[in-house]
Protein backbone atom coordinates (compact mmCIF):
# COMPACT_ATOMS: atom_id res chain seq x y z
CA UNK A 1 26.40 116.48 108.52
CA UNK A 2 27.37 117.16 112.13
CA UNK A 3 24.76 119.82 113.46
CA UNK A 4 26.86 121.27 115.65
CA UNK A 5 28.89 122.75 113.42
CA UNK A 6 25.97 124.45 112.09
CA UNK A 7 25.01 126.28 115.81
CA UNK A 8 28.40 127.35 116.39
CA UNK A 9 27.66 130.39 113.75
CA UNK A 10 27.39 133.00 116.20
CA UNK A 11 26.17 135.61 113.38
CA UNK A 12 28.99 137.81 114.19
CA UNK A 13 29.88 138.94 111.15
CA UNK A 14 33.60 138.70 111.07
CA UNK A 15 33.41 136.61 108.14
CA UNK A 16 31.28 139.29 105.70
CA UNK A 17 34.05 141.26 104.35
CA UNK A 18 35.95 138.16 103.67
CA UNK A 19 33.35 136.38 101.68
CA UNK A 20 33.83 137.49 97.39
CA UNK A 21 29.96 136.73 96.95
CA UNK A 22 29.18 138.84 99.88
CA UNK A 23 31.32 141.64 98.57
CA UNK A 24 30.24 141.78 95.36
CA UNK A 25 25.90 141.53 96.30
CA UNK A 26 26.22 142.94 99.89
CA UNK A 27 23.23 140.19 100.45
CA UNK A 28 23.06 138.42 103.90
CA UNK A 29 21.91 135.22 101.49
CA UNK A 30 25.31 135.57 99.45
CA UNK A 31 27.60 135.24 102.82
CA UNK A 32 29.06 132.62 104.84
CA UNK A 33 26.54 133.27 107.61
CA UNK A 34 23.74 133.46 106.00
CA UNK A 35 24.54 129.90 104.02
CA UNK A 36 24.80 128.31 107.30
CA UNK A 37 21.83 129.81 108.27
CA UNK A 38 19.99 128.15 105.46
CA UNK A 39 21.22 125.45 105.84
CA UNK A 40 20.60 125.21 109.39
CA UNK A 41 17.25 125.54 108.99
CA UNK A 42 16.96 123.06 106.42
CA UNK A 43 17.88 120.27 108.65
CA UNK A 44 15.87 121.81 111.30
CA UNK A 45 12.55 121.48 108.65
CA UNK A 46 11.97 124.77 108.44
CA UNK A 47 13.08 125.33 104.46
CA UNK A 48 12.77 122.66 101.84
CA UNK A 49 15.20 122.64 98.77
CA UNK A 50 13.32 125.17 96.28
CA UNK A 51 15.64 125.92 93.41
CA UNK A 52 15.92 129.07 94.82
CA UNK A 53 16.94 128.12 98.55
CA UNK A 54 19.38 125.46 96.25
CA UNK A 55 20.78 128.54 93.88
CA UNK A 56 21.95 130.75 97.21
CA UNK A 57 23.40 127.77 98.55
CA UNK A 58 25.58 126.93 95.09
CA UNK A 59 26.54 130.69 95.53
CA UNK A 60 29.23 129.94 97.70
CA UNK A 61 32.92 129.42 95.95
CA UNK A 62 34.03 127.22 98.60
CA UNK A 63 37.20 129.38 98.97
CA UNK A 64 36.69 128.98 102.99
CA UNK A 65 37.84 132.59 103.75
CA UNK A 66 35.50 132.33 106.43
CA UNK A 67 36.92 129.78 107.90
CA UNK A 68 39.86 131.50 108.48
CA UNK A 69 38.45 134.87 109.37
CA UNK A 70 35.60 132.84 112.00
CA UNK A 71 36.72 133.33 115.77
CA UNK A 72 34.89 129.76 116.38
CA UNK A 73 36.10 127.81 113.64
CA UNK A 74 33.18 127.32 111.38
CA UNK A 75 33.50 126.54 107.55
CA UNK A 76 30.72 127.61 105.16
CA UNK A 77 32.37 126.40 102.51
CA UNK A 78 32.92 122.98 103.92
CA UNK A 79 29.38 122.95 105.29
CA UNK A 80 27.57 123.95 101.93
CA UNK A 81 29.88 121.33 100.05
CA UNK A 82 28.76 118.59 102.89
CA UNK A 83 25.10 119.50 102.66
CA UNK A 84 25.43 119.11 98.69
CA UNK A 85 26.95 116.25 98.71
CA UNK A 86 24.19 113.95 101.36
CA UNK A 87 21.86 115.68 99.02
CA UNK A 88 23.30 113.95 96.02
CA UNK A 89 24.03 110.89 97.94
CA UNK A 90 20.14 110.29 98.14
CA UNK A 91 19.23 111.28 94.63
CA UNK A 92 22.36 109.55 92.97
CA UNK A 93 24.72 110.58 90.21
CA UNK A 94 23.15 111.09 86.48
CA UNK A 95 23.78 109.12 83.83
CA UNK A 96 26.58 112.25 82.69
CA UNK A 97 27.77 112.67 86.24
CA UNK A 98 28.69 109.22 86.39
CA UNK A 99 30.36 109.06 83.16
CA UNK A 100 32.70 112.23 84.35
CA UNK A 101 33.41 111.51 87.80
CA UNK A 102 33.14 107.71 88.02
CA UNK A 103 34.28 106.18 84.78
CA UNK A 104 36.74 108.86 83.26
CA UNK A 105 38.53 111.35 86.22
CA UNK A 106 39.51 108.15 88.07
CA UNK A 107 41.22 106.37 84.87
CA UNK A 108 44.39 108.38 83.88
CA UNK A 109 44.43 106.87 80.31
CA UNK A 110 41.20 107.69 79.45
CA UNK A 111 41.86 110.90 80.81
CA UNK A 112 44.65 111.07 78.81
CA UNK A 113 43.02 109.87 75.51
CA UNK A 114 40.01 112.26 76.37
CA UNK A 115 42.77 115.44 76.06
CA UNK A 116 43.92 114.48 72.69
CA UNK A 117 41.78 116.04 70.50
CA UNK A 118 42.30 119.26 72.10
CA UNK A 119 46.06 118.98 71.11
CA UNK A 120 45.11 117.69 67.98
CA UNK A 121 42.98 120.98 67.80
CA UNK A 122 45.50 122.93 68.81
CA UNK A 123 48.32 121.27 66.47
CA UNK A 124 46.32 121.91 63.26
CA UNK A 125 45.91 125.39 63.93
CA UNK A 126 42.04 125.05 64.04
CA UNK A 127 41.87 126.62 67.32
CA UNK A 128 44.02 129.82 66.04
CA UNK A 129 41.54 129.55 63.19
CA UNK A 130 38.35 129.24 65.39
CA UNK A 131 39.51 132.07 67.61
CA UNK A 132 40.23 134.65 64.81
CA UNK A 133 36.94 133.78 63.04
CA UNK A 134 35.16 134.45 66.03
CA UNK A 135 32.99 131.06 65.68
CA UNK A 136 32.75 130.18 68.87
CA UNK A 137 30.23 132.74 69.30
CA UNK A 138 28.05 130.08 67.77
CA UNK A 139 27.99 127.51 70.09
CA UNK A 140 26.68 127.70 73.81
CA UNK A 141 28.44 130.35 76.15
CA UNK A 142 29.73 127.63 78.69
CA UNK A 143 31.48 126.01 75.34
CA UNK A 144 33.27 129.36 75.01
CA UNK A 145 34.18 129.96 78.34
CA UNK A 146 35.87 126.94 78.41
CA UNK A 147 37.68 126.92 75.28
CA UNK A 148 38.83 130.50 76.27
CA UNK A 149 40.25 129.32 79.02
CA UNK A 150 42.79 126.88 77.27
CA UNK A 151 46.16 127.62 76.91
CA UNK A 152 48.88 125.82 74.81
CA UNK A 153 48.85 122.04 76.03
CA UNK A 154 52.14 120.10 76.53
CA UNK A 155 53.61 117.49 73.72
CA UNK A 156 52.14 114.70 75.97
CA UNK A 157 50.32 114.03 79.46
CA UNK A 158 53.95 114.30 81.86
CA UNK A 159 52.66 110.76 83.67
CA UNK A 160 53.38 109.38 80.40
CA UNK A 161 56.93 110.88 80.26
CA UNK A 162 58.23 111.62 83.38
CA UNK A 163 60.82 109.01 85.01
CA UNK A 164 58.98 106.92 87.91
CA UNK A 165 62.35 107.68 89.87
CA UNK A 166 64.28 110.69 89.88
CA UNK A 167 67.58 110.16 91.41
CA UNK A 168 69.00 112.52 94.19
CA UNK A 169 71.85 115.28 93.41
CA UNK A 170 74.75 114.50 95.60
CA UNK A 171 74.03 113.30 99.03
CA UNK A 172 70.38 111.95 99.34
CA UNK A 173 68.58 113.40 102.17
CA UNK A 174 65.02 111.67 101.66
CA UNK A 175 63.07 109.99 99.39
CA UNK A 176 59.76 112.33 98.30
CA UNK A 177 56.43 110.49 96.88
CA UNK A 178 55.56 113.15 93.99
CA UNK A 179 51.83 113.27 94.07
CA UNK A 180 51.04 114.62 90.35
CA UNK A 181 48.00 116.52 89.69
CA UNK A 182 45.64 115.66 86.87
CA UNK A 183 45.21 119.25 85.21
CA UNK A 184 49.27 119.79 86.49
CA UNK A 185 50.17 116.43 83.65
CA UNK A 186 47.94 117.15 81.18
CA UNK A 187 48.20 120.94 81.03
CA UNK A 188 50.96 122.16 83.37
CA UNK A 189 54.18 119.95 82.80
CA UNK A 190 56.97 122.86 83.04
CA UNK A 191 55.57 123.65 86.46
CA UNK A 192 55.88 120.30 87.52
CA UNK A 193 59.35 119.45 85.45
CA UNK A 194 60.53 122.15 87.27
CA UNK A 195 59.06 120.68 91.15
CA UNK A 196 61.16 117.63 90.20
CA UNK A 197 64.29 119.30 89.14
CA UNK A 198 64.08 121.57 92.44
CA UNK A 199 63.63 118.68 95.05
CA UNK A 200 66.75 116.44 92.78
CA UNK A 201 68.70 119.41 93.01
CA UNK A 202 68.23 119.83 96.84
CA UNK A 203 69.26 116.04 97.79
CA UNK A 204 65.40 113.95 97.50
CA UNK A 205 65.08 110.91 95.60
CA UNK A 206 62.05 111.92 94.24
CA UNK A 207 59.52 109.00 93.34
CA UNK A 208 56.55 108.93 90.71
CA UNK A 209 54.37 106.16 90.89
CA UNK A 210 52.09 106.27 86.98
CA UNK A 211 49.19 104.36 89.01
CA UNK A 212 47.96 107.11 91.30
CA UNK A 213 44.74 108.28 90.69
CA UNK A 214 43.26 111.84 90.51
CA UNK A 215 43.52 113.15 94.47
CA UNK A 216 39.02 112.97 94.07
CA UNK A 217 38.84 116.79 94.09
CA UNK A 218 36.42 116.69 91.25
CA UNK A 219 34.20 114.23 92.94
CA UNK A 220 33.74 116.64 95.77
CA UNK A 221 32.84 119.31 93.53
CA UNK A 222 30.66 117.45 92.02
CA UNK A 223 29.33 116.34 95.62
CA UNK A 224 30.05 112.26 94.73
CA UNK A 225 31.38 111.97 98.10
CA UNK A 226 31.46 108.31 97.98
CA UNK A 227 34.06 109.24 94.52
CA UNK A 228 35.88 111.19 96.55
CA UNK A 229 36.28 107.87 99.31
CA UNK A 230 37.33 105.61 96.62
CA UNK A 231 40.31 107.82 95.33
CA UNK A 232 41.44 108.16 98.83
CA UNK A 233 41.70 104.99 99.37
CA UNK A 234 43.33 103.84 96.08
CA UNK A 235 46.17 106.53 96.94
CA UNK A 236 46.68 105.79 100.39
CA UNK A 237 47.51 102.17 99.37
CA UNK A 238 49.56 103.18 96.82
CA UNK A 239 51.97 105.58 98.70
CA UNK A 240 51.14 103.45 101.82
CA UNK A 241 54.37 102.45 104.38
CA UNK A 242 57.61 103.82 105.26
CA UNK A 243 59.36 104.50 102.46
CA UNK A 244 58.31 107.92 101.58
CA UNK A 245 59.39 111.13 103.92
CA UNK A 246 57.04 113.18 102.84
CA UNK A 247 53.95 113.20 99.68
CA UNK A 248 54.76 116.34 97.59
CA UNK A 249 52.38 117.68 95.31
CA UNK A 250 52.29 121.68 93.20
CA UNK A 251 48.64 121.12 92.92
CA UNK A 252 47.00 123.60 95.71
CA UNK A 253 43.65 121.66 95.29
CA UNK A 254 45.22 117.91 95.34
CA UNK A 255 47.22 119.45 98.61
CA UNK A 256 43.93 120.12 100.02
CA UNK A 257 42.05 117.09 99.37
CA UNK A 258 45.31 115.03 99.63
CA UNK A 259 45.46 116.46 103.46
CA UNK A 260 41.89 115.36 104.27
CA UNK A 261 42.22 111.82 103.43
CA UNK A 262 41.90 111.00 107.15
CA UNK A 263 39.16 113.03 108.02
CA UNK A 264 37.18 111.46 105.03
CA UNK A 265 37.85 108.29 106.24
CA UNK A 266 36.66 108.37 109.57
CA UNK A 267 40.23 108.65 110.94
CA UNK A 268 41.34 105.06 109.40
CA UNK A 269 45.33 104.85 110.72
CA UNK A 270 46.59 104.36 107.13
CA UNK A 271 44.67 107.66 105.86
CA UNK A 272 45.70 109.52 108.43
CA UNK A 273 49.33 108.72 108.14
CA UNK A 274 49.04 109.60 104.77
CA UNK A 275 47.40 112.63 104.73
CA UNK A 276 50.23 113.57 107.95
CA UNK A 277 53.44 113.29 105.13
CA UNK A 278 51.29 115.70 102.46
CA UNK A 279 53.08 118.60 101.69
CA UNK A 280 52.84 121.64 99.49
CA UNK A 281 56.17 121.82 97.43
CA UNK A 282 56.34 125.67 99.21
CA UNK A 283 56.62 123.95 102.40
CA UNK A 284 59.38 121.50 101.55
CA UNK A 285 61.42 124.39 99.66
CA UNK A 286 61.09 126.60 102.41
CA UNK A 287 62.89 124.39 104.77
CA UNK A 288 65.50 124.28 102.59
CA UNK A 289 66.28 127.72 102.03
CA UNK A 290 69.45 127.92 103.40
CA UNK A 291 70.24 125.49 100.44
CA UNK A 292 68.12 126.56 97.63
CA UNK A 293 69.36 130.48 97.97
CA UNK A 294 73.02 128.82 97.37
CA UNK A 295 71.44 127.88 93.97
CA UNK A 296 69.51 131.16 92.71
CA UNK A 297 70.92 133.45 89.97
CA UNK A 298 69.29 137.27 89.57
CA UNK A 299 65.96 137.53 87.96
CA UNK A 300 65.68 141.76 87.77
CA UNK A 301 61.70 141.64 87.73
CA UNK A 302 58.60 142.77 89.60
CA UNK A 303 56.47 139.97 90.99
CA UNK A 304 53.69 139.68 93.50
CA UNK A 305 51.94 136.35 94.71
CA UNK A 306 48.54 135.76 94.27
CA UNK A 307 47.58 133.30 97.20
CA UNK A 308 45.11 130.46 96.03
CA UNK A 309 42.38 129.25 98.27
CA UNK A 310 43.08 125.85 98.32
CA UNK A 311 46.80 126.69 99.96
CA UNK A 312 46.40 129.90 102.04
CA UNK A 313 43.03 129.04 103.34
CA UNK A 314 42.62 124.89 103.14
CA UNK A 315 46.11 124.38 104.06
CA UNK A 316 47.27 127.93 105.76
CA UNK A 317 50.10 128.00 104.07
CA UNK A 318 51.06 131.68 103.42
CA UNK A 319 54.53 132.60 104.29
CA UNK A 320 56.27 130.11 102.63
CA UNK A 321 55.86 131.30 99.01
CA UNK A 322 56.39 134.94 99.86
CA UNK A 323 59.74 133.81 101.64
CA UNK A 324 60.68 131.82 98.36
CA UNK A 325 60.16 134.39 96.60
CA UNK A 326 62.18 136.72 98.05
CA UNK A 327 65.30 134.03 97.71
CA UNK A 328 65.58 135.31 94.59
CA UNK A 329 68.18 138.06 94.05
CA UNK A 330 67.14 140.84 92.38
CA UNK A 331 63.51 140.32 92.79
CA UNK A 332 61.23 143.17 93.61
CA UNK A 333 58.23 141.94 95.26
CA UNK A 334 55.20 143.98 95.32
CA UNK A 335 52.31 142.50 97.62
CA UNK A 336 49.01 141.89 95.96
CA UNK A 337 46.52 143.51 98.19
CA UNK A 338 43.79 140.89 98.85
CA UNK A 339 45.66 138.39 97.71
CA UNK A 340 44.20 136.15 99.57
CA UNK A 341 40.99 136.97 97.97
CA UNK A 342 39.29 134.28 95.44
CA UNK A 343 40.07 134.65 91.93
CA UNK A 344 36.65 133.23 90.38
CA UNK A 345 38.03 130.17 89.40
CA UNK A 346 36.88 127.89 92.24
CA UNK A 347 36.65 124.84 90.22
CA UNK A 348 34.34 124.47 87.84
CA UNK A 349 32.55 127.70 89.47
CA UNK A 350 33.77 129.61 86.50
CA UNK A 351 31.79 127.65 84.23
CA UNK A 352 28.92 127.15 85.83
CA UNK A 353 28.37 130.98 87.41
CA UNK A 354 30.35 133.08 85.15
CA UNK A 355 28.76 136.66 85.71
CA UNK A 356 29.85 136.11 89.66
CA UNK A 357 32.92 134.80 88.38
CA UNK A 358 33.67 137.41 86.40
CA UNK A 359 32.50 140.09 89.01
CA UNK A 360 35.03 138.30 91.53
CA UNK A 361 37.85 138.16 89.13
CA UNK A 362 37.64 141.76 88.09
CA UNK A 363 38.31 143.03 91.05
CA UNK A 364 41.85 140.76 91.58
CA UNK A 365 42.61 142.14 87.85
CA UNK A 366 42.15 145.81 89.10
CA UNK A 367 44.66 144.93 92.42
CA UNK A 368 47.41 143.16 89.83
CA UNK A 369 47.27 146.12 88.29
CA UNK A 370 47.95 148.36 90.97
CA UNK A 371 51.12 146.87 91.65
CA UNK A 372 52.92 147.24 88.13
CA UNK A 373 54.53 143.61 88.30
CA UNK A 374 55.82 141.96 85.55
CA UNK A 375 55.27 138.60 86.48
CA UNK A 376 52.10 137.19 88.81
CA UNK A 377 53.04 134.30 90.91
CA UNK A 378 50.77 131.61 91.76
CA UNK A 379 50.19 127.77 92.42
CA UNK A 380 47.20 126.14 91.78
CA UNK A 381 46.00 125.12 87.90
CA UNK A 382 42.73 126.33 88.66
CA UNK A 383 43.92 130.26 89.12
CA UNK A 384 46.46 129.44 86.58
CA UNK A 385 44.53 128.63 84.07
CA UNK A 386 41.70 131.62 84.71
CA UNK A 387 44.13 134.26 85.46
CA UNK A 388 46.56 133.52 82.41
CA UNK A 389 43.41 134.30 80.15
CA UNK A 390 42.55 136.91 81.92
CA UNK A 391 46.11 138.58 81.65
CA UNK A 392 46.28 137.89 78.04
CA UNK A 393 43.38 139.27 77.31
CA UNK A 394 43.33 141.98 79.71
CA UNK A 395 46.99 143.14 81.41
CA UNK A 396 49.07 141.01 78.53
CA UNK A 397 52.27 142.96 79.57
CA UNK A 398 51.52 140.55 82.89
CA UNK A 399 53.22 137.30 82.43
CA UNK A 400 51.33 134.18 85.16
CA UNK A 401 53.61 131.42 86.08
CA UNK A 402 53.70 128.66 88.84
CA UNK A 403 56.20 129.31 91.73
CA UNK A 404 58.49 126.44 90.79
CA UNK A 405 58.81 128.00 87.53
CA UNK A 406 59.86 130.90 88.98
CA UNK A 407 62.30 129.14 90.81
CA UNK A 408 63.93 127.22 88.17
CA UNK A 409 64.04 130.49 85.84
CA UNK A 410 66.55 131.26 88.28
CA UNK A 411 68.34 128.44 89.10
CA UNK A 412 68.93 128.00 85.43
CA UNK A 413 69.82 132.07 85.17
């Protein structure tokens, strides 16, 4: 960890009413500043890692509001997620840990095969019949929260499916290297149909290679940093030379690892080039405006935009969806207020600290609300997937779909 980023906290506090732990517990111990702090003194030997120091550290969602609100540039998030990860770097990955994050996340097919009992479940109605009976009550609460959060799955994994070249419509402006998501094949396919069918439709030969790996978000949340090397380096190689303009991906959290593949490498040239051509599908469509509004029918609803954290505050892309949005005709967009503010998901966070989770995402229900929209607008699986069972459950007249989707709805009127 590079101790310097640790003194540049200058304890000012302009990061405090950014921070959704801090908001929630007003406790210096729950905010950017005060995880550094720990931190800090950690490597200086003042602290040791009681379960307690390590439980205000795991606090943190990682969102990195802070980092955007911090006059000098420091990252909590970051910093906590760098601390945890030389931490499990010394004491190794369990025997489960290594199971998860080094022999099944970084093998699609057994991915894959892993996901088909749960459409299997879902098929055979046993999950309609589980959910009316109530029986998950029986089984452990993280079980629960899980299954809760599972909406209807696809016919089949879209790697499996989805042509490894999609030709250009018309005159061929580029040819884009569609980076696709784990959770965006195996649970999200319309979102990502729909990414493909925009970028054809706009002139890119759009290329999907069925041998790239997961992006190695999971290994950083599960601090494997060394995972989280070996991914990068199995997808730089893959989409490596000149025959991709750009890396697209719809996945907010594979943009944000996808874009640090240099920086985890130590600044190796072909890692760096790579993570130089990532781009969020906003970003693409938004330089082609003039072209996509050409395309749009009328879509007479309410919508607001719920920014994720991995593409308004990793990748600083905020504009660019708003300004899509507003292509459409007919569209009247209501602005979320703190949209920019986590939505509890953060990953596995959800899981693993639901009461803060749930104390975080009650608060974005409550502003959703506010602005009467029919539809809530989003792009990153992770929000998806929370805040579609949290509408459904909650505001069910709220309908959550990816931006793309949007998008197509009205290119197909």
């Amino acid at each position: 960890m590079d101790y310097v980023k640790l003194i540049n906290c200058m304890r000012c506090g302009m990061c405090l009413p950014h921070c959704p732990t801090y908001k929630e517990t007003f406790l210096e111990t729950a905010s950017p500043r005060g995880r550094v702090a720990l931190v800090r003194k950690f490597q200086e030997g003042e602290l040791v890692d009681t379960d307690q120091f390590l439980e205000y550290v795991s606090l943190c969602l990682d969102c990195q509001a802070c980092a955007s609100a911090c006059p000098c540039g420091v990252n909590a998030g970051e910093l906590v997620a760098e601390f945890r990860c030389e931490k499990k770097a010394g004491q190794g990955l369990s025997i489960i840990e290594n199971a998860i994050l080094r022999q099944l996340v970084p093998h699609p097919d057994r991915l894959e095969a892993a996901t088909a009992p749960l459409r299997l479940y879902q098929l055979s109605g046993l999950q309609k019949l589980v959910r009316s009976l109530g029986l998950l009550k029986m089984f452990p609460a993280a079980l629960g929260r899980m299954e809760g959060l599972l909406p209807k799955l696809p016919g089949a994994p879209l790697r499996k499916t989805i042509d490894e070249v999609t030709p250009a419509q018309g005159t061929e402006k580029g040819t884009v290297g569609f980076f696709l998501g784990c959770v965006m094949s195996l649970i999200f396919s319309e979102a990502s149909i729909a990414t493909v069918e925009l970028l054809s439709s706009l002139g890119y030969k759009v290329v999907t290679p069925k041998d790239q790996k997961c992006c190695g978000a999971p290994n950083m949340l599960g601090h494997d940093f060394e995972g989280v090397k070996q991914a990068a380096r199995f997808n730089t190689d893959l989409f490596e030379g000149d025959a991709y303009d750009f890396i697209v991906t719809d996945c907010g959290g594979c943009g944000a690892e996808l874009k640090k593949y240099g920086h985890h490498l130590d600044g190796e040239a072909k890692a760096t080039a790579f993570s130089s051509k990532v781009r969020d599908i906003s970003e693409i469509l938004a330089n082609e405006a003039g072209a996509l509004k050409e395309k749009l029918k009328p879509l007479n609803l309410k919508v607001t935009y719920h920014d994720p954290c991995h593409i308004a505050h990793c990748q600083g892309i905020r504009s660019q969806p708003r300004a899509l949005i507003n292509l459409v005709p007919g569209i009247d967009f209501r602005e979320l207020p703190e949209a920019d503010a986590c939505c509890g998901s953060a990953g596995t966070y959800n899981i693993e600290k639901p009461e803060m989770s749930d104390r975080v995402l009650a608060r974005k229900l409550a502003n959703v609300e506010k602005t009467g929209a029919d539809y809530l607008v989003t792009s990153n699986p992770g929000c998806l997937l929370q805040l579609k069972k949290a509408m459904a459950e909650q505001l069910p007249q709220v309908k959550v779909i990816h931006l793309t989707e949007l998008l197509q709805m009205s290119m197909n009127g």
